[in-house]
C-alpha atoms as a PDB file:
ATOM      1  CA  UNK A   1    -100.298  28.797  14.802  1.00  0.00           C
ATOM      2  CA  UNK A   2     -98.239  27.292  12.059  1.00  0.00           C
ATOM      3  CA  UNK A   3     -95.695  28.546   9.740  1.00  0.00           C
ATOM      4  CA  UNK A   4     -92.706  27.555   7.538  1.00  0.00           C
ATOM      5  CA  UNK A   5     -89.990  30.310   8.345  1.00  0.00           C
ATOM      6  CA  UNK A   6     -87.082  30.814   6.018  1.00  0.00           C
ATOM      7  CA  UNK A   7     -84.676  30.117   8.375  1.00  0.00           C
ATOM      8  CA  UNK A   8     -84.081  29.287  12.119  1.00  0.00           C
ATOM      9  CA  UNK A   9     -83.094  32.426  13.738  1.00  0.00           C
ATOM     10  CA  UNK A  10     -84.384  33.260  16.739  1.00  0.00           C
ATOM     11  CA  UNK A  11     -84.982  36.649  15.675  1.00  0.00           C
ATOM     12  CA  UNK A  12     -87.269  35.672  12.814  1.00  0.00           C
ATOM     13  CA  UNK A  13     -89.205  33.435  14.862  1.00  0.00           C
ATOM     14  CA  UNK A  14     -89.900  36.128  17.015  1.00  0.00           C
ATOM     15  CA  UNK A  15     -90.872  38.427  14.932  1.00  0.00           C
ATOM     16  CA  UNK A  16     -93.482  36.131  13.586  1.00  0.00           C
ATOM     17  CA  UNK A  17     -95.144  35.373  16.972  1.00  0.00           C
ATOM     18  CA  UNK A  18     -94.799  39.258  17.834  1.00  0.00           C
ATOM     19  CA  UNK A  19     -96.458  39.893  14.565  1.00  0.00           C
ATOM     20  CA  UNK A  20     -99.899  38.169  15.610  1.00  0.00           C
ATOM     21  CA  UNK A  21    -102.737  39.849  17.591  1.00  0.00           C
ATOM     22  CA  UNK A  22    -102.907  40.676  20.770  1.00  0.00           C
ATOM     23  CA  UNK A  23    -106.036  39.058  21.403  1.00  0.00           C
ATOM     24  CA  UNK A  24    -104.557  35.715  20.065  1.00  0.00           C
ATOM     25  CA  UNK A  25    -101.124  35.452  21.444  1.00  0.00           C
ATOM     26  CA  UNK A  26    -103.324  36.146  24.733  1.00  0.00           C
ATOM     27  CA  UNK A  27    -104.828  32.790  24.264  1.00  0.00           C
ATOM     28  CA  UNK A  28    -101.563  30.515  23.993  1.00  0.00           C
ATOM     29  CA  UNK A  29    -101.100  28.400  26.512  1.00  0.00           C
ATOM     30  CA  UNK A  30     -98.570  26.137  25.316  1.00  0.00           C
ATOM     31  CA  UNK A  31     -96.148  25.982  22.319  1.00  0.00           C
ATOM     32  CA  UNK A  32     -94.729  22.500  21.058  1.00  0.00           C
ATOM     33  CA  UNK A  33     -91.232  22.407  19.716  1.00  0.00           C
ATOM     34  CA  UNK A  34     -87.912  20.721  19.539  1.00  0.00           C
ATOM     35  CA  UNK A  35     -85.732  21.952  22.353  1.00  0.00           C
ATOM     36  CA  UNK A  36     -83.362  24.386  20.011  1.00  0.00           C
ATOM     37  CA  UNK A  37     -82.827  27.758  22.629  1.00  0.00           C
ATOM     38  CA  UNK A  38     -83.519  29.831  19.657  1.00  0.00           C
ATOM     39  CA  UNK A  39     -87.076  28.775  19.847  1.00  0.00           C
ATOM     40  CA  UNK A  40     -87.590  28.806  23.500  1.00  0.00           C
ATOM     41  CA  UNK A  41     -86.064  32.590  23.463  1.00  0.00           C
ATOM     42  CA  UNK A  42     -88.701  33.127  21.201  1.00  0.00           C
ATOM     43  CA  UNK A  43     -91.914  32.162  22.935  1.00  0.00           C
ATOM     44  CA  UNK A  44     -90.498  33.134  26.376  1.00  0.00           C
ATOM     45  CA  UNK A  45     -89.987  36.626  24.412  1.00  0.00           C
ATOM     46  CA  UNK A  46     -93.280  36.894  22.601  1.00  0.00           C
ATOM     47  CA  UNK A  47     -95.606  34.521  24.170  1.00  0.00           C
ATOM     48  CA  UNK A  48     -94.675  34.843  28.100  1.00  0.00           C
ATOM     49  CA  UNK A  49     -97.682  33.239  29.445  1.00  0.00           C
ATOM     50  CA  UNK A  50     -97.159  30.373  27.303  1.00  0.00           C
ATOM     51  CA  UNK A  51     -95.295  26.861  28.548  1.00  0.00           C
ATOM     52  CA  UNK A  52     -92.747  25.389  26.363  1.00  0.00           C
ATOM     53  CA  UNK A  53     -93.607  21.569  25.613  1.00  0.00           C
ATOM     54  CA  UNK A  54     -90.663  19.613  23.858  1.00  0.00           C
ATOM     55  CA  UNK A  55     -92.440  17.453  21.556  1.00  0.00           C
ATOM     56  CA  UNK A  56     -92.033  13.279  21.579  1.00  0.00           C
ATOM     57  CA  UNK A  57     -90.829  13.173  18.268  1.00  0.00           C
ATOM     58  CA  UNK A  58     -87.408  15.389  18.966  1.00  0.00           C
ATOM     59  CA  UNK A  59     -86.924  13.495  22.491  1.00  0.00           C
ATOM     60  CA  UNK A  60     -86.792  10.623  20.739  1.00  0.00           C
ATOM     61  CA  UNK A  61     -84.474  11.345  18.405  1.00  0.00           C
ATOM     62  CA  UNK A  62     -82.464  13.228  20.726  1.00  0.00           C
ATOM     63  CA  UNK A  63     -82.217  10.440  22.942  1.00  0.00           C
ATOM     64  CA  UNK A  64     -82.294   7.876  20.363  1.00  0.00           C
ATOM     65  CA  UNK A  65     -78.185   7.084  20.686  1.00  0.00           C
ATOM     66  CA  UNK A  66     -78.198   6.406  24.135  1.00  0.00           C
ATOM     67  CA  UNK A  67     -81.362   4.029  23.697  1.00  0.00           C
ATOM     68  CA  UNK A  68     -79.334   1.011  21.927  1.00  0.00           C
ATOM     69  CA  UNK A  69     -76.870   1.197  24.973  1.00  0.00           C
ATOM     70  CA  UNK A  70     -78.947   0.997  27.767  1.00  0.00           C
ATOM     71  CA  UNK A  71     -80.917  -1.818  26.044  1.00  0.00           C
ATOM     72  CA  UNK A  72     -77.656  -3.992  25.648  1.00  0.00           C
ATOM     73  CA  UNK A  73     -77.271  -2.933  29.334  1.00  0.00           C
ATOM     74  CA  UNK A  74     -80.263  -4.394  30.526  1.00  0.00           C
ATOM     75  CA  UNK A  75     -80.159  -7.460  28.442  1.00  0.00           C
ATOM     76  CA  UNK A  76     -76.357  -8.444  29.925  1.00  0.00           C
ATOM     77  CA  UNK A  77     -78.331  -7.288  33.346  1.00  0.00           C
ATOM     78  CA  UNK A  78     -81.308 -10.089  33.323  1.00  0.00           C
ATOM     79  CA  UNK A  79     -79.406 -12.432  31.443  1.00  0.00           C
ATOM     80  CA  UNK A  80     -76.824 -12.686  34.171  1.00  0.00           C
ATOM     81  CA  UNK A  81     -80.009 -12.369  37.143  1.00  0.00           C
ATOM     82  CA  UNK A  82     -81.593 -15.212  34.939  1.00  0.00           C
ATOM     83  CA  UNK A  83     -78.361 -17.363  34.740  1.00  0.00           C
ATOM     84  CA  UNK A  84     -78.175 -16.985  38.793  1.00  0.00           C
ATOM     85  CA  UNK A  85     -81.881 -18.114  39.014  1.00  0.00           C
ATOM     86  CA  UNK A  86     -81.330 -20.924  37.020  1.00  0.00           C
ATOM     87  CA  UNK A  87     -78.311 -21.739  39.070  1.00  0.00           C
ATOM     88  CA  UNK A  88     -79.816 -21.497  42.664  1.00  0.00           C
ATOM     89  CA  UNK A  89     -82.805 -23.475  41.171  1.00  0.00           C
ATOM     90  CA  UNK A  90     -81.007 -25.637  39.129  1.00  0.00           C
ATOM     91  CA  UNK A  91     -83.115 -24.816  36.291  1.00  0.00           C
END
């Protein structure tokens, strides 16, 4: 199932996936989204059976800011381990 909602309440997501079949909210087995709790109140509302998976796209992003600091981390981390090396070896 996809849709465009007019908004992002978690009632009007649920009323959408309560407004399907039966017979084809029986066959959902997993629902992709980001990882807003308005969503996941949804499908654990509506779709019980169904497992919540948080797409790449929005861990990404989410997790984006923290990326460029753990980078510079490890870059100060085997520069220094490479500067001991070449000390030890004298390299």
């Amino acid at each position: 199932m996809l849709a465009v909602l007019p908004d992002r309440l978690q009632t009007t997501v649920q009323v959408f996936l309560e407004g399907d079949p039966t017979e084809l909210k029986a066959t959902v087995q997993r629902v992709g989204m980001d990882r807003w709790e308005g969503y996941a109140g949804a499908v654990a509302a509506a779709l019980p059976q169904a497992s919540i998976v948080v797409d790449r796209f929005h861990v990404a992003v989410q997790y984006q800011p923290f990326q460029g600091d753990f980078m510079s981390k490890m870059a100060l981390f085997f520069n220094h381990r490479i500067n001991i090396f070449c000390y030890e070896h004298r390299i």
